[in-house]
Every structure is written in C-alpha cells, then in structure tokens.
PDB file of N, CA and C in Angstrom:
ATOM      1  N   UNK A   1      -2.787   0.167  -0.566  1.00  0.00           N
ATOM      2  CA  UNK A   1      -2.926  -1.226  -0.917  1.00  0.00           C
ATOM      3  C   UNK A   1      -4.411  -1.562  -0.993  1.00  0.00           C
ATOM      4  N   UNK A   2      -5.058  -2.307  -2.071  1.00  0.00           N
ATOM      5  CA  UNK A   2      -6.080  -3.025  -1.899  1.00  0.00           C
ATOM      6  C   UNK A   2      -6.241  -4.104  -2.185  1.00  0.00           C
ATOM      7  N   UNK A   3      -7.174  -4.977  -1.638  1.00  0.00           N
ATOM      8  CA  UNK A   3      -7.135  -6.400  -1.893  1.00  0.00           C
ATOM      9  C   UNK A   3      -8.078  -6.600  -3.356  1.00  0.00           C
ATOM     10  N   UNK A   4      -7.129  -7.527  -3.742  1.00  0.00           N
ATOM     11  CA  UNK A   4      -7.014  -8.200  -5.232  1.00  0.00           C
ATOM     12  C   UNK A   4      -8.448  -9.090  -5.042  1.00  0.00           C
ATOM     13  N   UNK A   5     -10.096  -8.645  -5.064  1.00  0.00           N
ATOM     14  CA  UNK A   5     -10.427  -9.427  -4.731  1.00  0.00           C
ATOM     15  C   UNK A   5     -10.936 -10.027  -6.294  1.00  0.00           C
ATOM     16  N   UNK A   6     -10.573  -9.931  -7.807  1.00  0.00           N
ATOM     17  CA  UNK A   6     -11.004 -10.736  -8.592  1.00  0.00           C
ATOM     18  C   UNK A   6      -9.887 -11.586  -8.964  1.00  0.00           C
ATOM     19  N   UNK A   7      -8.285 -11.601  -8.274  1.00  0.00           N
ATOM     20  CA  UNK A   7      -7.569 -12.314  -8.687  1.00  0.00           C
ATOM     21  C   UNK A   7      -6.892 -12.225  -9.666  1.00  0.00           C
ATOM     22  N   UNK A   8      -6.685 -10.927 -10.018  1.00  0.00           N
ATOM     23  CA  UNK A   8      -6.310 -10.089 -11.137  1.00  0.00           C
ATOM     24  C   UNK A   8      -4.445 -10.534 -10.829  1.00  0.00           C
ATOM     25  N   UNK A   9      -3.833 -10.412  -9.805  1.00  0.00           N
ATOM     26  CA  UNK A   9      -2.512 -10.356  -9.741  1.00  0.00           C
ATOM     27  C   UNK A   9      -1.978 -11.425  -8.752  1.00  0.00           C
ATOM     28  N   UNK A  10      -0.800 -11.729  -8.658  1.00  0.00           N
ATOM     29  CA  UNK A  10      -0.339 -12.719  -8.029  1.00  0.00           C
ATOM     30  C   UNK A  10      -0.109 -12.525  -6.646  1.00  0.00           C
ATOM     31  N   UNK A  11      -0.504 -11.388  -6.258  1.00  0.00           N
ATOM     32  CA  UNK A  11      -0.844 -11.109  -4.832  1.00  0.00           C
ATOM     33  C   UNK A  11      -2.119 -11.039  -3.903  1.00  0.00           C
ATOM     34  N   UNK A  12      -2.081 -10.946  -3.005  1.00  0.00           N
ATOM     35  CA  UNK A  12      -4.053 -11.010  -2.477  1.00  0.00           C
ATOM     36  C   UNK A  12      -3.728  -9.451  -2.017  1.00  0.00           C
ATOM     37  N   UNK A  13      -2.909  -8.306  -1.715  1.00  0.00           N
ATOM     38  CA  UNK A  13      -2.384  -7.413  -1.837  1.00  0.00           C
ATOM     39  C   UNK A  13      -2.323  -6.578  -2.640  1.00  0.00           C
ATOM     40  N   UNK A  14      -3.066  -5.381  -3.528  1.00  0.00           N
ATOM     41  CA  UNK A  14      -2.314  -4.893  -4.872  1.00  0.00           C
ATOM     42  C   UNK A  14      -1.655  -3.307  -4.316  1.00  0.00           C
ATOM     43  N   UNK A  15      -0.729  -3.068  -4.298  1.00  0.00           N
ATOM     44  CA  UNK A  15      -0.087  -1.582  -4.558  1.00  0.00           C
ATOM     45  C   UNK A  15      -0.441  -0.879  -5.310  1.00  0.00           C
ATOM     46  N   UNK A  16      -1.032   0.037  -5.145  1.00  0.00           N
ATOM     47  CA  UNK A  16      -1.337   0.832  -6.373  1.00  0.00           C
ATOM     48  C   UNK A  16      -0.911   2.423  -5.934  1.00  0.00           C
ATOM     49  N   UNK A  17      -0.236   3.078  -7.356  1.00  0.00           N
ATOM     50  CA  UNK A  17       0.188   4.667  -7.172  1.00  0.00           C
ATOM     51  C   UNK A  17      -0.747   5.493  -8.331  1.00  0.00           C
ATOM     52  N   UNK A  18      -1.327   5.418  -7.237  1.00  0.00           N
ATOM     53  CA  UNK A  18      -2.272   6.355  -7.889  1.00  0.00           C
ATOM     54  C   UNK A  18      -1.792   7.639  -9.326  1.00  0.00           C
ATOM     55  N   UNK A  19      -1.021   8.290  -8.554  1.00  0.00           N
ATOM     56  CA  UNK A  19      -0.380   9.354  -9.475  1.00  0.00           C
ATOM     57  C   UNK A  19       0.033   8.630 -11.046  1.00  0.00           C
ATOM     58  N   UNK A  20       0.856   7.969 -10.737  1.00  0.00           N
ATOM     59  CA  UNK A  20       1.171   7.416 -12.433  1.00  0.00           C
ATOM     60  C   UNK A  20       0.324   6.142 -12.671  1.00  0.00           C
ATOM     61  N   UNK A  21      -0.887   5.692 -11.935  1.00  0.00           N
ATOM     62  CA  UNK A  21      -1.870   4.616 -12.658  1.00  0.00           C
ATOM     63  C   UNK A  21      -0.909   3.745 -13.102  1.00  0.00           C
ATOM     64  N   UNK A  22      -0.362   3.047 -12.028  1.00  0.00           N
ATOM     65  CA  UNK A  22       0.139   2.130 -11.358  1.00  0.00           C
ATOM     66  C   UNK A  22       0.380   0.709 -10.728  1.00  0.00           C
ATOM     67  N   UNK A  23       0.443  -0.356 -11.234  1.00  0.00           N
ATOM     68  CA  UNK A  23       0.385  -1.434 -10.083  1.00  0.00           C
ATOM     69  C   UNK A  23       1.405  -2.094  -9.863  1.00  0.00           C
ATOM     70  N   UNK A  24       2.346  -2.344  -8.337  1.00  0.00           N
ATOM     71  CA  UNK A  24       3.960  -1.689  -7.708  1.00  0.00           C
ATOM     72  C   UNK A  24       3.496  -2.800  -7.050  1.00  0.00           C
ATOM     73  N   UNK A  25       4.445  -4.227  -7.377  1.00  0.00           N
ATOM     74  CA  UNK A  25       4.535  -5.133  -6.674  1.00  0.00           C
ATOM     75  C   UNK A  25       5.716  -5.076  -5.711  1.00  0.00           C
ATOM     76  N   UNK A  26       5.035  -6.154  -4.499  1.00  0.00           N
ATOM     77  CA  UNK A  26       5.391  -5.727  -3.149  1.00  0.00           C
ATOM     78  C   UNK A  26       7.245  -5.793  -3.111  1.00  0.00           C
ATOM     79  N   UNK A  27       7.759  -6.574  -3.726  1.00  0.00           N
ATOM     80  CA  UNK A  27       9.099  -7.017  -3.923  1.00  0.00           C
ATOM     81  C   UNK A  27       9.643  -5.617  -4.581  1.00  0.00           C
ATOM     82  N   UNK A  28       8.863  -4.793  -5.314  1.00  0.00           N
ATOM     83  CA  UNK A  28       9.305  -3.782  -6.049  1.00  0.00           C
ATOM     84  C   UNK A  28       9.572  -2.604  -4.707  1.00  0.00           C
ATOM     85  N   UNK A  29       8.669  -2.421  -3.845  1.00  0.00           N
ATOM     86  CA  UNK A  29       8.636  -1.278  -2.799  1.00  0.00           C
ATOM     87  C   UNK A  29       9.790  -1.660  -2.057  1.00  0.00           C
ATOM     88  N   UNK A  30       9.996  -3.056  -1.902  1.00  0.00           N
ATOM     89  CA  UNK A  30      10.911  -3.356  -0.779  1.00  0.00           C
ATOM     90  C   UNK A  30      12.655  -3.039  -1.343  1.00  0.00           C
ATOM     91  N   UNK A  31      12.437  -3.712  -2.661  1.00  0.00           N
ATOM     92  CA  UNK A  31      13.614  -3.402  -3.308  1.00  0.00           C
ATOM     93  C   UNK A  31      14.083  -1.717  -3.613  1.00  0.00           C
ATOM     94  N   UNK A  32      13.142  -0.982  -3.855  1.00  0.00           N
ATOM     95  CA  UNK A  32      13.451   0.232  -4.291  1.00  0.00           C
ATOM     96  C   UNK A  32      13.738   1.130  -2.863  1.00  0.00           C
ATOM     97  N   UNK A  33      12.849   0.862  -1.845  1.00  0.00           N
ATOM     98  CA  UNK A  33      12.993   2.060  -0.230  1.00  0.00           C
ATOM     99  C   UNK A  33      14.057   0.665   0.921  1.00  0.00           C
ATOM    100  N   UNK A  34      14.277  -0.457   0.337  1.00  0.00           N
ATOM    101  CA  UNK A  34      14.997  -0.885   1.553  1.00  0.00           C
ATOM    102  C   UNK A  34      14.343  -1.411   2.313  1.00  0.00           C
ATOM    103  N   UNK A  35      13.212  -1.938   2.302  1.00  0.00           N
ATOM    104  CA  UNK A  35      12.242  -2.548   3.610  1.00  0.00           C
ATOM    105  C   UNK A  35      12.449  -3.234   3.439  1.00  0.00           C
ATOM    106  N   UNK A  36      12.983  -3.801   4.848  1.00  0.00           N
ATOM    107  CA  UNK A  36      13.623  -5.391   5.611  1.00  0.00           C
ATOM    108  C   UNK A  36      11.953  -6.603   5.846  1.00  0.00           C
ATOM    109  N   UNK A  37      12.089  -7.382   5.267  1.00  0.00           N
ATOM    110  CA  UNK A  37      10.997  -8.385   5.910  1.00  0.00           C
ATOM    111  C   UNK A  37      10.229  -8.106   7.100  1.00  0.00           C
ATOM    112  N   UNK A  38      11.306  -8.003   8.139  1.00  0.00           N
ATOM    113  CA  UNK A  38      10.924  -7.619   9.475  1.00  0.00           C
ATOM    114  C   UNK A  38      10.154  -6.708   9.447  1.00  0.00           C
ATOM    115  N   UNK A  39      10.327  -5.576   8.818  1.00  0.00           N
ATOM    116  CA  UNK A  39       9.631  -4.069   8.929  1.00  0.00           C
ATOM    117  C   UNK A  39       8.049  -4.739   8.457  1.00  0.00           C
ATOM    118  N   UNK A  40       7.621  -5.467   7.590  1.00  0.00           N
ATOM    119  CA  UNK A  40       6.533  -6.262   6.938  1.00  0.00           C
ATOM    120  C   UNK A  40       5.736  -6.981   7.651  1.00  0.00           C
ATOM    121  N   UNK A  41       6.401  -7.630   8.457  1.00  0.00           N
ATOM    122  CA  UNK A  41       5.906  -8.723   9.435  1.00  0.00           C
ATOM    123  C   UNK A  41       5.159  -8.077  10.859  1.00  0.00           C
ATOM    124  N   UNK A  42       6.098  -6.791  11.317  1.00  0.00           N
ATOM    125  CA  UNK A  42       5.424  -6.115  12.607  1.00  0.00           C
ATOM    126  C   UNK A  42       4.343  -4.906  12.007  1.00  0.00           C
ATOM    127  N   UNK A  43       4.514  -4.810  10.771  1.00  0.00           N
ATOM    128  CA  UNK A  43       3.507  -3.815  10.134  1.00  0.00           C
ATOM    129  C   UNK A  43       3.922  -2.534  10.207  1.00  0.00           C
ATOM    130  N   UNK A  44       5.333  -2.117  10.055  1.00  0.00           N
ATOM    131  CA  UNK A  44       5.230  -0.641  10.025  1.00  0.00           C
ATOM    132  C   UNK A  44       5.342  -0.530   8.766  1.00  0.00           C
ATOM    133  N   UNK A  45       5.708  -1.109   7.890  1.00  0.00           N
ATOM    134  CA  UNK A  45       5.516  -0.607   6.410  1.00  0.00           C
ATOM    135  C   UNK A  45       4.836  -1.585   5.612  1.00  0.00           C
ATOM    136  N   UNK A  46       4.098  -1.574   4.551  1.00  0.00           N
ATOM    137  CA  UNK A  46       3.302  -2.163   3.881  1.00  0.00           C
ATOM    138  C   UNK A  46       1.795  -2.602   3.965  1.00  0.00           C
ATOM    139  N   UNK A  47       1.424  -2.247   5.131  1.00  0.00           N
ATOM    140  CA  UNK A  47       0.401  -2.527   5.881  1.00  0.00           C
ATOM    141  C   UNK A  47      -0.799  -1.826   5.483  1.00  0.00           C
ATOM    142  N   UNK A  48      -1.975  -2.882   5.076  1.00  0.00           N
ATOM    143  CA  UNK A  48      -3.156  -2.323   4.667  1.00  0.00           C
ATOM    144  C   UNK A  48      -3.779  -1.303   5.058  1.00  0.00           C
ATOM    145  N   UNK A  49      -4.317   0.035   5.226  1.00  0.00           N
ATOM    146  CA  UNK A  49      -4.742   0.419   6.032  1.00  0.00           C
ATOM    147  C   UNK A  49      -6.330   0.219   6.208  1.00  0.00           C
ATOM    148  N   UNK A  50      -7.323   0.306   7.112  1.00  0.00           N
ATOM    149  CA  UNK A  50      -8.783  -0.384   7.365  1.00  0.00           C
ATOM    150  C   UNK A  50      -9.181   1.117   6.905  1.00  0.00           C
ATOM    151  N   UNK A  51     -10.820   1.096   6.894  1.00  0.00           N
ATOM    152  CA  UNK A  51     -11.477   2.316   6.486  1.00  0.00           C
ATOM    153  C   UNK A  51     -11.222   2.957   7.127  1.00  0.00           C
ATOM    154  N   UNK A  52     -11.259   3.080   8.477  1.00  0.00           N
ATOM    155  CA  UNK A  52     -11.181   4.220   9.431  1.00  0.00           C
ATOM    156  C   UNK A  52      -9.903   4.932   9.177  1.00  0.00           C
ATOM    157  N   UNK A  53      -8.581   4.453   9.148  1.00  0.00           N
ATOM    158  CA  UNK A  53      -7.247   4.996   8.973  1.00  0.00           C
ATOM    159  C   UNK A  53      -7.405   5.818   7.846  1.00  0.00           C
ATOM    160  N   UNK A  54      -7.954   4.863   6.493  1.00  0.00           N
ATOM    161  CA  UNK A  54      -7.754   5.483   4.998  1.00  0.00           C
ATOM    162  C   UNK A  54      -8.666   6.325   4.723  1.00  0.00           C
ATOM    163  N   UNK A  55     -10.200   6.906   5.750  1.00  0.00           N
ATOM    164  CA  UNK A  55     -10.733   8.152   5.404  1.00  0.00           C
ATOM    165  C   UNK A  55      -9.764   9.017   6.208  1.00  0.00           C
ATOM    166  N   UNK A  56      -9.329   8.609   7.587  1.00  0.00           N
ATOM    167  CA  UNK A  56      -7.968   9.753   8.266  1.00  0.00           C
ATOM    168  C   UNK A  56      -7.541  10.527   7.348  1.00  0.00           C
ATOM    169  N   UNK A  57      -6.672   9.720   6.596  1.00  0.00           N
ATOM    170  CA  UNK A  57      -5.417   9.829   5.261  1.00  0.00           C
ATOM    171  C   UNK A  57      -6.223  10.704   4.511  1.00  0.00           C
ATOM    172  N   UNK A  58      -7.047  10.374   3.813  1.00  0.00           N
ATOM    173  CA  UNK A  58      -7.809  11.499   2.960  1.00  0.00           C
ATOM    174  C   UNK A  58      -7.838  12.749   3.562  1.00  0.00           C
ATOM    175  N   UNK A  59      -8.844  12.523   4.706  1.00  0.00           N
ATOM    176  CA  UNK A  59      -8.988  13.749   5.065  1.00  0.00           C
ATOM    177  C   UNK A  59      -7.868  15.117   5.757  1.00  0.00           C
ATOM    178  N   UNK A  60      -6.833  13.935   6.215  1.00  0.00           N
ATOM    179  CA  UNK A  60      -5.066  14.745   6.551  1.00  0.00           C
ATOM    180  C   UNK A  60      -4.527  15.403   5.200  1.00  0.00           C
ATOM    181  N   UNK A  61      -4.800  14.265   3.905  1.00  0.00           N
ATOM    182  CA  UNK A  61      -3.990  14.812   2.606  1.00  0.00           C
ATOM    183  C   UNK A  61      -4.661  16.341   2.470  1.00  0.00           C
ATOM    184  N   UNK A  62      -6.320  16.353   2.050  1.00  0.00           N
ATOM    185  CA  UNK A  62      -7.427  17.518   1.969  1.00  0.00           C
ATOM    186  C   UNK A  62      -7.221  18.054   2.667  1.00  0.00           C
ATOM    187  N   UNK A  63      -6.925  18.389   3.942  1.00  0.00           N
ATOM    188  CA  UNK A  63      -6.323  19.718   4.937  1.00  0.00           C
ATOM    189  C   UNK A  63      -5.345  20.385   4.658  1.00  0.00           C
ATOM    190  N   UNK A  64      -4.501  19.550   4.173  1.00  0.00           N
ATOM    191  CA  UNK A  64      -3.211  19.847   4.275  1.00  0.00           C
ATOM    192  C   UNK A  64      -2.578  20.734   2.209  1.00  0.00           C
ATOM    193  N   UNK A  65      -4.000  20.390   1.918  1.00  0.00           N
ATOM    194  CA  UNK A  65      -3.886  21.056   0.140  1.00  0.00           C
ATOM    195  C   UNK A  65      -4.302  22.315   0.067  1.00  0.00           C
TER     196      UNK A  65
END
C-alpha cells in the first residue's frame, strides 16, 4: 500500500500489485480473499507497512530468491 499523496484515487490508501501494474481497490481485496472489516480495523490485514517493516519484506523476498 502507498499513500495517495497527489490525490490521484479515491482513497488516501493505494494498493498496488506490482506484478501486473496494478491499482486494487481496497473493497476489491476484501471482496476477492474474504477480509471481514474487523480484520481492517485491528490491522492484521491491509495495513500499511512503515519503512522499517517494508525494507524487512524486501530483504526476506531477496533471501529467499
């Protein structure tokens, strides 16, 4: 997720999938995998991740290739 900061989309949120160059609104993820509101609200799914997490992620994906 990154934030929409020129206001490009109707979210302050944008989804993006990288692989197919992408932009996967949030109603779309929830509808397609089943994520309950709830799951949204306590943050286990949808949740921005901060720099520190999203160099993690990189660097877990790059180990792991």
């Amino acid at each position: 997720m990154y934030k929409d900061e020129d206001n490009q989309f109707p979210e302050e949120w944008v989804n993006v999938e990288l692989t197919s160059q992408q932009y996967i609104p949030t109603w779309a993820h929830k509808e397609q995998y089943e994520i309950k509101d709830s799951a949204v609200i306590v943050g286990t799914y949808l949740t921005p991740l901060n720099k520190k997490e999203t160099i993690a992620y990189q660097l877990s994906e790059l180990a792991l290739s």
